[in-house]
C-alpha atoms as a PDB file:
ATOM      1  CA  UNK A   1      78.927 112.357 106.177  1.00  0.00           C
ATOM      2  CA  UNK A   2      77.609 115.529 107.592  1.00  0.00           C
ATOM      3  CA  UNK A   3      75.928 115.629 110.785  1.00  0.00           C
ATOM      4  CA  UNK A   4      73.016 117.495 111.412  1.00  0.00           C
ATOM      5  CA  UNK A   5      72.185 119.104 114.553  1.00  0.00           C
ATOM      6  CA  UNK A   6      68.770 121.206 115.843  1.00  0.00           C
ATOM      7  CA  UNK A   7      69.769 123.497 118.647  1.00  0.00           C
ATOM      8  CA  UNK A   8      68.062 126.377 120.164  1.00  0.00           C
ATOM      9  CA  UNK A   9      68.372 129.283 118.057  1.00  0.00           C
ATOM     10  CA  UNK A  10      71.782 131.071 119.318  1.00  0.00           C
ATOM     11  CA  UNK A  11      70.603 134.971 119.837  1.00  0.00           C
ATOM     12  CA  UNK A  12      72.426 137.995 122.208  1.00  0.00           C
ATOM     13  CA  UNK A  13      68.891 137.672 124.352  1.00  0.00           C
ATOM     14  CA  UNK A  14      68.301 134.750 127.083  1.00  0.00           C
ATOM     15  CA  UNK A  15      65.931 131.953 126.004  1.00  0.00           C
ATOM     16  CA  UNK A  16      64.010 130.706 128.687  1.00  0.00           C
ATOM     17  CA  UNK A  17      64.541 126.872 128.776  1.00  0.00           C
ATOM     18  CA  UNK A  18      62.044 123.918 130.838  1.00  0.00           C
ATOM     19  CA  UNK A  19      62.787 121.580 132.816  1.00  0.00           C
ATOM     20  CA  UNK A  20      63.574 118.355 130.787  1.00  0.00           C
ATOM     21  CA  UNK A  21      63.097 120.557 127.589  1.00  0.00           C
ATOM     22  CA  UNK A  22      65.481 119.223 124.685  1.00  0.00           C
ATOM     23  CA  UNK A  23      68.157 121.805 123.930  1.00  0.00           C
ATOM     24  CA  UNK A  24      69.795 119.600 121.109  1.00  0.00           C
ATOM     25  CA  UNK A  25      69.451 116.421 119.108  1.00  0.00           C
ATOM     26  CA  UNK A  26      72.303 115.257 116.911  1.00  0.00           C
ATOM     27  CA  UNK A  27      71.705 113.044 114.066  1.00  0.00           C
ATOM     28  CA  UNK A  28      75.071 111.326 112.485  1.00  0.00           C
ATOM     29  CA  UNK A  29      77.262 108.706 112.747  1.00  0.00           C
ATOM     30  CA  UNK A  30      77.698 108.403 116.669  1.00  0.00           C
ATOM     31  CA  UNK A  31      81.560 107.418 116.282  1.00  0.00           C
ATOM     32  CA  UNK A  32      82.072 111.001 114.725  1.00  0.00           C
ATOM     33  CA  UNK A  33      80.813 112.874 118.254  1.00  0.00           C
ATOM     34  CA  UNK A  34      80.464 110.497 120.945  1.00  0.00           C
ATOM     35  CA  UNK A  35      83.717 111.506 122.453  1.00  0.00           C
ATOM     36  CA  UNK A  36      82.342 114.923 122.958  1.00  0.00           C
ATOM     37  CA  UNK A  37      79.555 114.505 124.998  1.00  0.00           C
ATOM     38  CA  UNK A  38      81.386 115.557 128.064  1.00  0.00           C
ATOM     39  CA  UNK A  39      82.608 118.692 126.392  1.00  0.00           C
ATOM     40  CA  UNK A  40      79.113 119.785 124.949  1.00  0.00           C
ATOM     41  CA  UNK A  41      76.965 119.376 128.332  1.00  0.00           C
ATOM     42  CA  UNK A  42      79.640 120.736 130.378  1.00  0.00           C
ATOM     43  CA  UNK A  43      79.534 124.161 128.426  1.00  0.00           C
ATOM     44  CA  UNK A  44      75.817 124.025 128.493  1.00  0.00           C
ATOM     45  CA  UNK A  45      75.536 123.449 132.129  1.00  0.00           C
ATOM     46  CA  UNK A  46      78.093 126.394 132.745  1.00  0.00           C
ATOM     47  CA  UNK A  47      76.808 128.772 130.930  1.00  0.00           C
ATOM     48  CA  UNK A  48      72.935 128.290 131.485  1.00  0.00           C
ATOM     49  CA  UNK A  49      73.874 128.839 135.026  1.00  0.00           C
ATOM     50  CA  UNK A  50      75.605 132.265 134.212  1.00  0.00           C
ATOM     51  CA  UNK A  51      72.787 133.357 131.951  1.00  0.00           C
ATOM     52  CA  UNK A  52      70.155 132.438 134.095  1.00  0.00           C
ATOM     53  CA  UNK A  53      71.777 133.912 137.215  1.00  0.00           C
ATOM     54  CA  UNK A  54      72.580 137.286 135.452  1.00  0.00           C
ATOM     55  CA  UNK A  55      68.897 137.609 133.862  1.00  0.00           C
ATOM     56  CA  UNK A  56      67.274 136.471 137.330  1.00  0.00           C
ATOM     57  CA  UNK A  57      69.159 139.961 138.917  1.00  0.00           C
ATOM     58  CA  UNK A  58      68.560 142.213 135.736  1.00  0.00           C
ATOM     59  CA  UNK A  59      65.115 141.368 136.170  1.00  0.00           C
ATOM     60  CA  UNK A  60      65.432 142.188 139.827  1.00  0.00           C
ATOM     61  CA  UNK A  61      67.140 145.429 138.926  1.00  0.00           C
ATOM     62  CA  UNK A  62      63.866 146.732 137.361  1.00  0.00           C
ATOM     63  CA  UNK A  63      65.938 148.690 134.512  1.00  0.00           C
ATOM     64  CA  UNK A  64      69.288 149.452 136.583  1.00  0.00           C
ATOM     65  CA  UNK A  65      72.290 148.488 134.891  1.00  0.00           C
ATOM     66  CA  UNK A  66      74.090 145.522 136.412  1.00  0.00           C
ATOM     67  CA  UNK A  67      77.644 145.129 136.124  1.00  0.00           C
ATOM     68  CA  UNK A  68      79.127 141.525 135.924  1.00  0.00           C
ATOM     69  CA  UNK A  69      81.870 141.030 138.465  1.00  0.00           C
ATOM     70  CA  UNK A  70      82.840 138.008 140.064  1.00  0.00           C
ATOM     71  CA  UNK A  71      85.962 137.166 137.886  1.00  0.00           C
ATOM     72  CA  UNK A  72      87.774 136.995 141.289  1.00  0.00           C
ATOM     73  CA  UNK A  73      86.014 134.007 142.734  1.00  0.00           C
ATOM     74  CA  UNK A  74      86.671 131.438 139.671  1.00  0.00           C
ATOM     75  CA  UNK A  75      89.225 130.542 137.045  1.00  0.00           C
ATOM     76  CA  UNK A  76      90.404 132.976 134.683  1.00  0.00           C
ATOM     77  CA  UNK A  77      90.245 130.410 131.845  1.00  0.00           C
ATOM     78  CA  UNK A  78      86.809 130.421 131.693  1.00  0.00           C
ATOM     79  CA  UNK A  79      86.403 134.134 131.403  1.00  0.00           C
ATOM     80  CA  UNK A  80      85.217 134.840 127.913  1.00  0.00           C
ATOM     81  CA  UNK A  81      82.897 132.154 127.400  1.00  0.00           C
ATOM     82  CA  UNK A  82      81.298 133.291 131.379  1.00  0.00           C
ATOM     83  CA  UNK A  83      81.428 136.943 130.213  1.00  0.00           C
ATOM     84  CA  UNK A  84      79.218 136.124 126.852  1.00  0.00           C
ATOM     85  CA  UNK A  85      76.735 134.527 128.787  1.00  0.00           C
ATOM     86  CA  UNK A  86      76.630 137.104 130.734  1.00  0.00           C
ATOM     87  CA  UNK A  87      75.773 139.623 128.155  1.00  0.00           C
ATOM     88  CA  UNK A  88      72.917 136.703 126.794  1.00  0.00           C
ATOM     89  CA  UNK A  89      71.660 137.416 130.335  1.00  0.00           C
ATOM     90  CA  UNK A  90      71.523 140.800 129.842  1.00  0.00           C
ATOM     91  CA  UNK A  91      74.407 142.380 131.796  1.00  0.00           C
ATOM     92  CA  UNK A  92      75.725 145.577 131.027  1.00  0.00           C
ATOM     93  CA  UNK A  93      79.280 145.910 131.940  1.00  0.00           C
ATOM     94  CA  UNK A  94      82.278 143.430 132.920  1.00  0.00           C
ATOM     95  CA  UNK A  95      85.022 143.828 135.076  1.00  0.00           C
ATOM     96  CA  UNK A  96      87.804 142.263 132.629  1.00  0.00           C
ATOM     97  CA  UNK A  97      88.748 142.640 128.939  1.00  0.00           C
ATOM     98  CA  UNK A  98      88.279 138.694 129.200  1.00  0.00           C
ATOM     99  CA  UNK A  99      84.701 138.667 129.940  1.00  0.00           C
ATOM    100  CA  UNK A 100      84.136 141.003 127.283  1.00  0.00           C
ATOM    101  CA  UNK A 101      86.259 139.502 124.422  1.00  0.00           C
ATOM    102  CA  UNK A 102      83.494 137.208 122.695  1.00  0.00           C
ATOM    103  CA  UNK A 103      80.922 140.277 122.184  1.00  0.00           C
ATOM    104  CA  UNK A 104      83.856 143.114 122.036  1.00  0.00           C
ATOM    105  CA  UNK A 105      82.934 144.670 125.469  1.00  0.00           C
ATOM    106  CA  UNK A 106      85.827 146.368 127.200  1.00  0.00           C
ATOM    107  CA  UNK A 107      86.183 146.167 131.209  1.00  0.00           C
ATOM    108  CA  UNK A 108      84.631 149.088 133.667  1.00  0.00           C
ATOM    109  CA  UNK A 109      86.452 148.776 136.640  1.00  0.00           C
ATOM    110  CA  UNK A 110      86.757 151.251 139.267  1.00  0.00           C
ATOM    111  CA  UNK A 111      89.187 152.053 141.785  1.00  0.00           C
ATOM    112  CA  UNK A 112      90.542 149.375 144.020  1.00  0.00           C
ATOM    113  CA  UNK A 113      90.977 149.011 147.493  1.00  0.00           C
ATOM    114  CA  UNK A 114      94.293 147.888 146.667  1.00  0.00           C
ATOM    115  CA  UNK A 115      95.225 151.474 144.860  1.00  0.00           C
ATOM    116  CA  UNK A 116      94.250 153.433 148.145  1.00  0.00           C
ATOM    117  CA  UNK A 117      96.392 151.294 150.342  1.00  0.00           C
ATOM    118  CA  UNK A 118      99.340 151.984 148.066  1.00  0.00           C
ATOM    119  CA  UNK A 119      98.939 155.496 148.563  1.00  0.00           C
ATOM    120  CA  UNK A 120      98.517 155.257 151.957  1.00  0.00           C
ATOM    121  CA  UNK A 121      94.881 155.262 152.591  1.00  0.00           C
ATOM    122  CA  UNK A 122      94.651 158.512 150.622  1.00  0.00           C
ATOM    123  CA  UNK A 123      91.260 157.915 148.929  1.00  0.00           C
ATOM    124  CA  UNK A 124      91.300 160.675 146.626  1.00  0.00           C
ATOM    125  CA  UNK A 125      95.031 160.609 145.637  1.00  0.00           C
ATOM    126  CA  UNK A 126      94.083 157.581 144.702  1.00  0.00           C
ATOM    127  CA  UNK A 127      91.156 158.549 142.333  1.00  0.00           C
ATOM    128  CA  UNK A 128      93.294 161.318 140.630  1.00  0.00           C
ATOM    129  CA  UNK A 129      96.454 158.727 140.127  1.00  0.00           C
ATOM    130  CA  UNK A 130      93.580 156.253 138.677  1.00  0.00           C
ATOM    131  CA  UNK A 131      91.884 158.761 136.120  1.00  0.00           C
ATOM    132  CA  UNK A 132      95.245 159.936 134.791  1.00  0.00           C
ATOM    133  CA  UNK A 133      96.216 156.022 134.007  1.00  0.00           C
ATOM    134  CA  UNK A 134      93.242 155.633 132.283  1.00  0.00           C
ATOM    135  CA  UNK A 135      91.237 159.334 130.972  1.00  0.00           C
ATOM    136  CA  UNK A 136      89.218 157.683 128.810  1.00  0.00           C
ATOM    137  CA  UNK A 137      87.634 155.350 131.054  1.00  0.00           C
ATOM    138  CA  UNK A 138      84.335 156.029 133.289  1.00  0.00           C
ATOM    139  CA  UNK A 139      85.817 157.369 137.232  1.00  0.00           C
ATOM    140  CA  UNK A 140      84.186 155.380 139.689  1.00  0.00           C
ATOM    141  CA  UNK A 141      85.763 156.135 143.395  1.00  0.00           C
ATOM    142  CA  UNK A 142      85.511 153.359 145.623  1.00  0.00           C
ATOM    143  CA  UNK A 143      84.839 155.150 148.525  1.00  0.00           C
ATOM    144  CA  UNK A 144      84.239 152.688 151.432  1.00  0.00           C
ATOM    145  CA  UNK A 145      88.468 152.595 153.161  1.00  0.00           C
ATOM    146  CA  UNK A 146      87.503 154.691 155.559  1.00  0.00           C
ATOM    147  CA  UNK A 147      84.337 153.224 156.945  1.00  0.00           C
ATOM    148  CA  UNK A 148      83.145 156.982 155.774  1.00  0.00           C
ATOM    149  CA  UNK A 149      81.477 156.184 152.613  1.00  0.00           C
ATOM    150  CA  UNK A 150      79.566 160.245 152.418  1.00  0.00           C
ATOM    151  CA  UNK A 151      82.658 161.972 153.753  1.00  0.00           C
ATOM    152  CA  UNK A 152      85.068 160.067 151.703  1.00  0.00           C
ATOM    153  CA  UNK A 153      82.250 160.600 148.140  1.00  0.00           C
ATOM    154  CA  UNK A 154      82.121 164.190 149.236  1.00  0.00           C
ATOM    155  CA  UNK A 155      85.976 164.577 149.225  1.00  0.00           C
ATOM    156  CA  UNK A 156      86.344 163.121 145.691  1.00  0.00           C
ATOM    157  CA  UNK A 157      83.384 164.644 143.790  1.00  0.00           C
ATOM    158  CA  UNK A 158      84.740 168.267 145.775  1.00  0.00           C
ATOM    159  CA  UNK A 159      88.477 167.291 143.970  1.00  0.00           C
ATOM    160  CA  UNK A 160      87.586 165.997 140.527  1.00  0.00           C
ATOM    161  CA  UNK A 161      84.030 167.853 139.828  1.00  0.00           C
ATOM    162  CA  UNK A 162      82.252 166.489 136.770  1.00  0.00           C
ATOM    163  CA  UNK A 163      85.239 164.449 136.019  1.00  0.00           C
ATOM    164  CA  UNK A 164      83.434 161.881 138.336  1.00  0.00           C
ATOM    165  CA  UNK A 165      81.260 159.357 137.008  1.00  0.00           C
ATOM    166  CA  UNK A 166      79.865 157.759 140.224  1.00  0.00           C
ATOM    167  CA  UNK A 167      80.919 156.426 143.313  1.00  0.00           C
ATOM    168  CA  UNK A 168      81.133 153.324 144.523  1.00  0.00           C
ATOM    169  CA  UNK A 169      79.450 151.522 148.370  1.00  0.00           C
ATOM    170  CA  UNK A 170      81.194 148.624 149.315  1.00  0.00           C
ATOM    171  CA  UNK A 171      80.834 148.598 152.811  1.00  0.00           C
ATOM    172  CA  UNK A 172      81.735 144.693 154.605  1.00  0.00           C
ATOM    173  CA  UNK A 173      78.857 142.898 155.683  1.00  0.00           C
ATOM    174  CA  UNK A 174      80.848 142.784 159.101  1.00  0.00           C
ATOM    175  CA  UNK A 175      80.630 146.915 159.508  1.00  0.00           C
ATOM    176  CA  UNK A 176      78.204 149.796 159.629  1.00  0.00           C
ATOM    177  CA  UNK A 177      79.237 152.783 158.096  1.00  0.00           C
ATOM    178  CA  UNK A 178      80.163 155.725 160.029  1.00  0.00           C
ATOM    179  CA  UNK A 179      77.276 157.948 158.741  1.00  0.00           C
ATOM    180  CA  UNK A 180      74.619 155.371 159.923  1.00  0.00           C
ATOM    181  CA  UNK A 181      75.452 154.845 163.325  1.00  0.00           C
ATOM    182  CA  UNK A 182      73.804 157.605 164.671  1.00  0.00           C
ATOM    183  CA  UNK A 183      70.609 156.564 162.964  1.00  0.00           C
ATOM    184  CA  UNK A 184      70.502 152.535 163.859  1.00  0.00           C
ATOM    185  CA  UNK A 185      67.563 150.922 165.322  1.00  0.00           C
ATOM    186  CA  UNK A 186      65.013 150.542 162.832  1.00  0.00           C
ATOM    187  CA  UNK A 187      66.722 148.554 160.018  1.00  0.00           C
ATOM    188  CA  UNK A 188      69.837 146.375 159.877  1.00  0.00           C
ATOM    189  CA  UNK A 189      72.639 148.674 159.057  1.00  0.00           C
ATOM    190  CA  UNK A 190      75.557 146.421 158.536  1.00  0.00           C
ATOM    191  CA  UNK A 191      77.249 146.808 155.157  1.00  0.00           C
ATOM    192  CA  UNK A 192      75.625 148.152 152.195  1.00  0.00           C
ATOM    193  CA  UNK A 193      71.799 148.914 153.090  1.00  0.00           C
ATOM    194  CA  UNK A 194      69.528 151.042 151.473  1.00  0.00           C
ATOM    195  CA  UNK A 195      69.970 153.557 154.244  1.00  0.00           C
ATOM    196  CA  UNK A 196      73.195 154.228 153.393  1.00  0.00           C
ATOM    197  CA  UNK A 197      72.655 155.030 149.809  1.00  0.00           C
ATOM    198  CA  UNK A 198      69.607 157.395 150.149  1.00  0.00           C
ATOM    199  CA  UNK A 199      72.155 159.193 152.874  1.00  0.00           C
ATOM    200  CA  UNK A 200      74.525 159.188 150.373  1.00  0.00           C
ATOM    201  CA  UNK A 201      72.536 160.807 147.449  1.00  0.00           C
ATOM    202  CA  UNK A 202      71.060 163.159 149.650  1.00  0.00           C
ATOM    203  CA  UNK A 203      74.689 164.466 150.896  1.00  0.00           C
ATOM    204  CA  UNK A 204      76.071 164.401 146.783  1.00  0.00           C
ATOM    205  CA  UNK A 205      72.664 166.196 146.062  1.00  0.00           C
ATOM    206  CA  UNK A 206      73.286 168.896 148.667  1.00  0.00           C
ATOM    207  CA  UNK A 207      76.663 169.977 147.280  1.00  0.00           C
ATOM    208  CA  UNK A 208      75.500 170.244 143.539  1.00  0.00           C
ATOM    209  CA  UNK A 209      76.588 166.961 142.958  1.00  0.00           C
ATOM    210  CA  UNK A 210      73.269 165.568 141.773  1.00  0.00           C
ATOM    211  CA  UNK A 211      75.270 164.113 138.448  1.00  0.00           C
ATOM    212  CA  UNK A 212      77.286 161.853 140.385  1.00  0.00           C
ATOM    213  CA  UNK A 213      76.189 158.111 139.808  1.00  0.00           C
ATOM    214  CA  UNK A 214      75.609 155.734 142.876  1.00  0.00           C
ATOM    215  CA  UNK A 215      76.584 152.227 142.004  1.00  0.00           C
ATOM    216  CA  UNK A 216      76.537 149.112 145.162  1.00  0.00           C
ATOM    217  CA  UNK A 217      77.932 145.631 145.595  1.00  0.00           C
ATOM    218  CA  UNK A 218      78.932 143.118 147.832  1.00  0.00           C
ATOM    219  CA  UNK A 219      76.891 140.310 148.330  1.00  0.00           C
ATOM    220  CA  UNK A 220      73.954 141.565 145.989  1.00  0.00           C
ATOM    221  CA  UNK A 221      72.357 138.737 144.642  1.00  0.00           C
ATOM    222  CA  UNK A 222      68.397 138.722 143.259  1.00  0.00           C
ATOM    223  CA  UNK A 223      66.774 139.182 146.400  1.00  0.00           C
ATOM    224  CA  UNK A 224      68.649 141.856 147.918  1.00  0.00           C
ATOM    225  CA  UNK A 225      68.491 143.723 144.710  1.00  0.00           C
ATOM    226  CA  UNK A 226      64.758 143.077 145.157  1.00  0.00           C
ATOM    227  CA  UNK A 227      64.325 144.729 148.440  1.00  0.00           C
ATOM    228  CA  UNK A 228      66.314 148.152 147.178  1.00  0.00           C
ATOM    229  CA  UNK A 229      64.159 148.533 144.576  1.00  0.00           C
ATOM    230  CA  UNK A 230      61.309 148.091 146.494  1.00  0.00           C
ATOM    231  CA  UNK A 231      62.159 150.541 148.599  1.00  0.00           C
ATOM    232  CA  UNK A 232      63.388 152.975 146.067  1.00  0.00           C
ATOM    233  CA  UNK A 233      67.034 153.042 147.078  1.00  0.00           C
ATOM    234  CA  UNK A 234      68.084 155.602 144.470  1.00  0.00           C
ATOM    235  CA  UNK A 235      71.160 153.121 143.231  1.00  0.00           C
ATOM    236  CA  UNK A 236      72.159 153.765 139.688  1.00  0.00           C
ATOM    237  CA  UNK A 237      74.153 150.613 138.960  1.00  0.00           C
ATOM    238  CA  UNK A 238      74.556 147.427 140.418  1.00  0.00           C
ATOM    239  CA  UNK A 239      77.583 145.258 140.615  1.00  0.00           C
ATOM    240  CA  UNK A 240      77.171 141.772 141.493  1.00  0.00           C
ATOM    241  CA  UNK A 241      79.823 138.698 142.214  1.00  0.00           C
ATOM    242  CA  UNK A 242      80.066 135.088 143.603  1.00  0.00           C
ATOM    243  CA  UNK A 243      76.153 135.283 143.598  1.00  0.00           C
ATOM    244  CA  UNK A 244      76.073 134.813 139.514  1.00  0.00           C
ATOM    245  CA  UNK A 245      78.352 131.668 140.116  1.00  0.00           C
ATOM    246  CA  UNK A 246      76.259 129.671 142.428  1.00  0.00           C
ATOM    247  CA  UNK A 247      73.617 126.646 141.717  1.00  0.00           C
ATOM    248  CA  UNK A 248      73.672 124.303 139.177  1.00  0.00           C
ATOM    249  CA  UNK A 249      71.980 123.628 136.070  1.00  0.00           C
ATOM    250  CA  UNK A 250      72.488 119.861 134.450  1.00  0.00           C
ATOM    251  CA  UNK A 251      72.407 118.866 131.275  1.00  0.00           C
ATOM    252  CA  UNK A 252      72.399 115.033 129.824  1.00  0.00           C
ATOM    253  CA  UNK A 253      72.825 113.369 127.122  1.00  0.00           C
ATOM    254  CA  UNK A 254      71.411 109.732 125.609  1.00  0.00           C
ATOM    255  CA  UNK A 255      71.189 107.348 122.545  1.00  0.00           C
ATOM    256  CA  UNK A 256      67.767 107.432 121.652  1.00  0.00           C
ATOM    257  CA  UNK A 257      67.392 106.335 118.181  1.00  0.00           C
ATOM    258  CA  UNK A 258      69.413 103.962 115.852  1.00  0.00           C
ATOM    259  CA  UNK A 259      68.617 103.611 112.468  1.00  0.00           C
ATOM    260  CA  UNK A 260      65.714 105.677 112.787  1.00  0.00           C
ATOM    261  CA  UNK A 261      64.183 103.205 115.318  1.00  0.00           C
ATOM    262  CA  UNK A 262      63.566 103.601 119.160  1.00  0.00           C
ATOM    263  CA  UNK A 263      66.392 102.423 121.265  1.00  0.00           C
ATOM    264  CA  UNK A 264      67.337 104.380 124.833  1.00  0.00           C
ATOM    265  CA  UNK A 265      67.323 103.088 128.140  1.00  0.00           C
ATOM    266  CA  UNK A 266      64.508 103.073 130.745  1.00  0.00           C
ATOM    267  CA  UNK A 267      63.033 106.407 131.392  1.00  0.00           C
ATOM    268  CA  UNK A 268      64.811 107.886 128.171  1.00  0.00           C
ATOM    269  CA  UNK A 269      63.223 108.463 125.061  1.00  0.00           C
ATOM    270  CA  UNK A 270      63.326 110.605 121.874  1.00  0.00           C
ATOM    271  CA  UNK A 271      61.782 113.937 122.679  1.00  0.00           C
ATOM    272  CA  UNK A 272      61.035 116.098 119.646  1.00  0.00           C
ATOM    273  CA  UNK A 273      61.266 120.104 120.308  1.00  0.00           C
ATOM    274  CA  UNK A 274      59.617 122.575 117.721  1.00  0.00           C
ATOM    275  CA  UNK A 275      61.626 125.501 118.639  1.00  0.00           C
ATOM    276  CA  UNK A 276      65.057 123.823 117.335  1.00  0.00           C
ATOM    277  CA  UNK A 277      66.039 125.374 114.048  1.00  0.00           C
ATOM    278  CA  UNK A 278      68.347 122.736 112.205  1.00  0.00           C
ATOM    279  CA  UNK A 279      72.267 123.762 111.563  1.00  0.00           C
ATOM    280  CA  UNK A 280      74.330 121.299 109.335  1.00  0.00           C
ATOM    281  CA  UNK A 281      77.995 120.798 109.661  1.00  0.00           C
END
């Protein structure tokens, strides 16, 4: 027979969900989907937690575009389905083809640390070898190796002009930036700080480099974003990791009904929700 099932209305946009709010109800012959009750609330748990964590920082970002990266701190299998909710969240940009593959998004990477190294710490060699590999994609320098993140963005935007997209601040939580030591007293100027980024535009600015994009991560998560925007750190993007990973959001699953008549356990009960829209398979 086929089994009916009201859901949440499946849209490209995050729907807010309540606590204890019913998501789904499933109507059928029990012996036809019981066995994948594990499998359904395990992919809603997973990727409420992405969606939610990724709209909680675009909201934070106050019209910035936020880039999804933290395919580095979990499993690659879970990738696409991770990346979509991501986009349902409202991000902008992923950092694998993966991530993007469910709503035909390509990656936006930028130059790695790794890249530099290879050429022996040779920042800009580094951006040239990366835009002629791949022309067609946005160049973002990553311009923290040095500890020098102005010197270092002045060097590349002076070498490859308006061939330069942005730059990129990644400074370690465990260092202050060369530029800012001179200035430190008044504000916490370990890693990336909003110090560091006005510094930064004003030095790209100076040169005639005013169409150079600014984009920041490392340990951004909603609050931090908050605190940049409020005061007016002139970032252009942000990208943000492990931070979209964390918490938890559960999902369960009960019996409630046979035969049309009540029957769950203790403290469970049928729970009718009018925003389910009713899909038959």
């Amino acid at each position: 027979m086929a089994t009916p099932i009201w859901r949440l209305k499946r849209c490209a946009t995050a729907t807010p969900i309540a606590p204890w709010e019913t998501v789904m109800h499933i109507r059928g012959d029990a012996s036809l989907f019981a066995h994948l009750e594990t499998i359904y609330l395990g992919v809603l748990a997973r990727r409420t937690r992405v969606a939610t964590n990724v709209q909680r920082v675009v909201a934070a970002a106050n019209g910035k575009t936020v880039l999804y990266f933290p395919a580095r701190f979990d499993h690659w299998a879970v990738q696409g389905g991770d990346g979509y909710a991501a986009f349902v969240g409202g991000a902008q940009g992923v950092s694998t083809d993966a991530q993007g593959e469910w709503w035909g998004a390509k990656a936006a990477g930028t130059v790695p640390h790794a890249l530099i190294a290879s050429v022996g710490g040779d920042t800009v060699q580094a951006v040239k070898l990366f835009h002629e590999s791949y022309p067609d994609v946005a160049l973002v320098a990553l311009v923290d190796f040095d500890n020098d993140c102005i010197g270092t963005a002045l060097k590349c935007a002076r070498a490859m002009g308006e061939k330069l997209w942005g730059i990129r601040l990644d400074t370690s939580e465990n260092l202050v930036d060369r530029s800012i030591q001179p200035v430190m007293g008044a504000f916490r100027p370990t890693g990336v700080c909003p110090e560091l980024v006005s510094r930064t535009r004003e030095a790209l600015d100076k040169e005639g480099f005013s169409f150079v994009k600014i984009v920041v991560s490392g340990g951004f998560d909603p609050q931090k974003i908050a605190q940049f925007e409020r005061l007016k750190a002139p970032v252009d993007a942000y990208g943000v990791g492990s931070s979209l990973l964390q918490g938890s959001n559960d999902f369960t699953a009960d019996i409630v009904e046979v035969e049309g008549r009540p029957c769950a356990k203790v403290g469970r009960r049928y729970a009718p929700n009018p925003r389910l829209t009713r899909v038959i398979f």
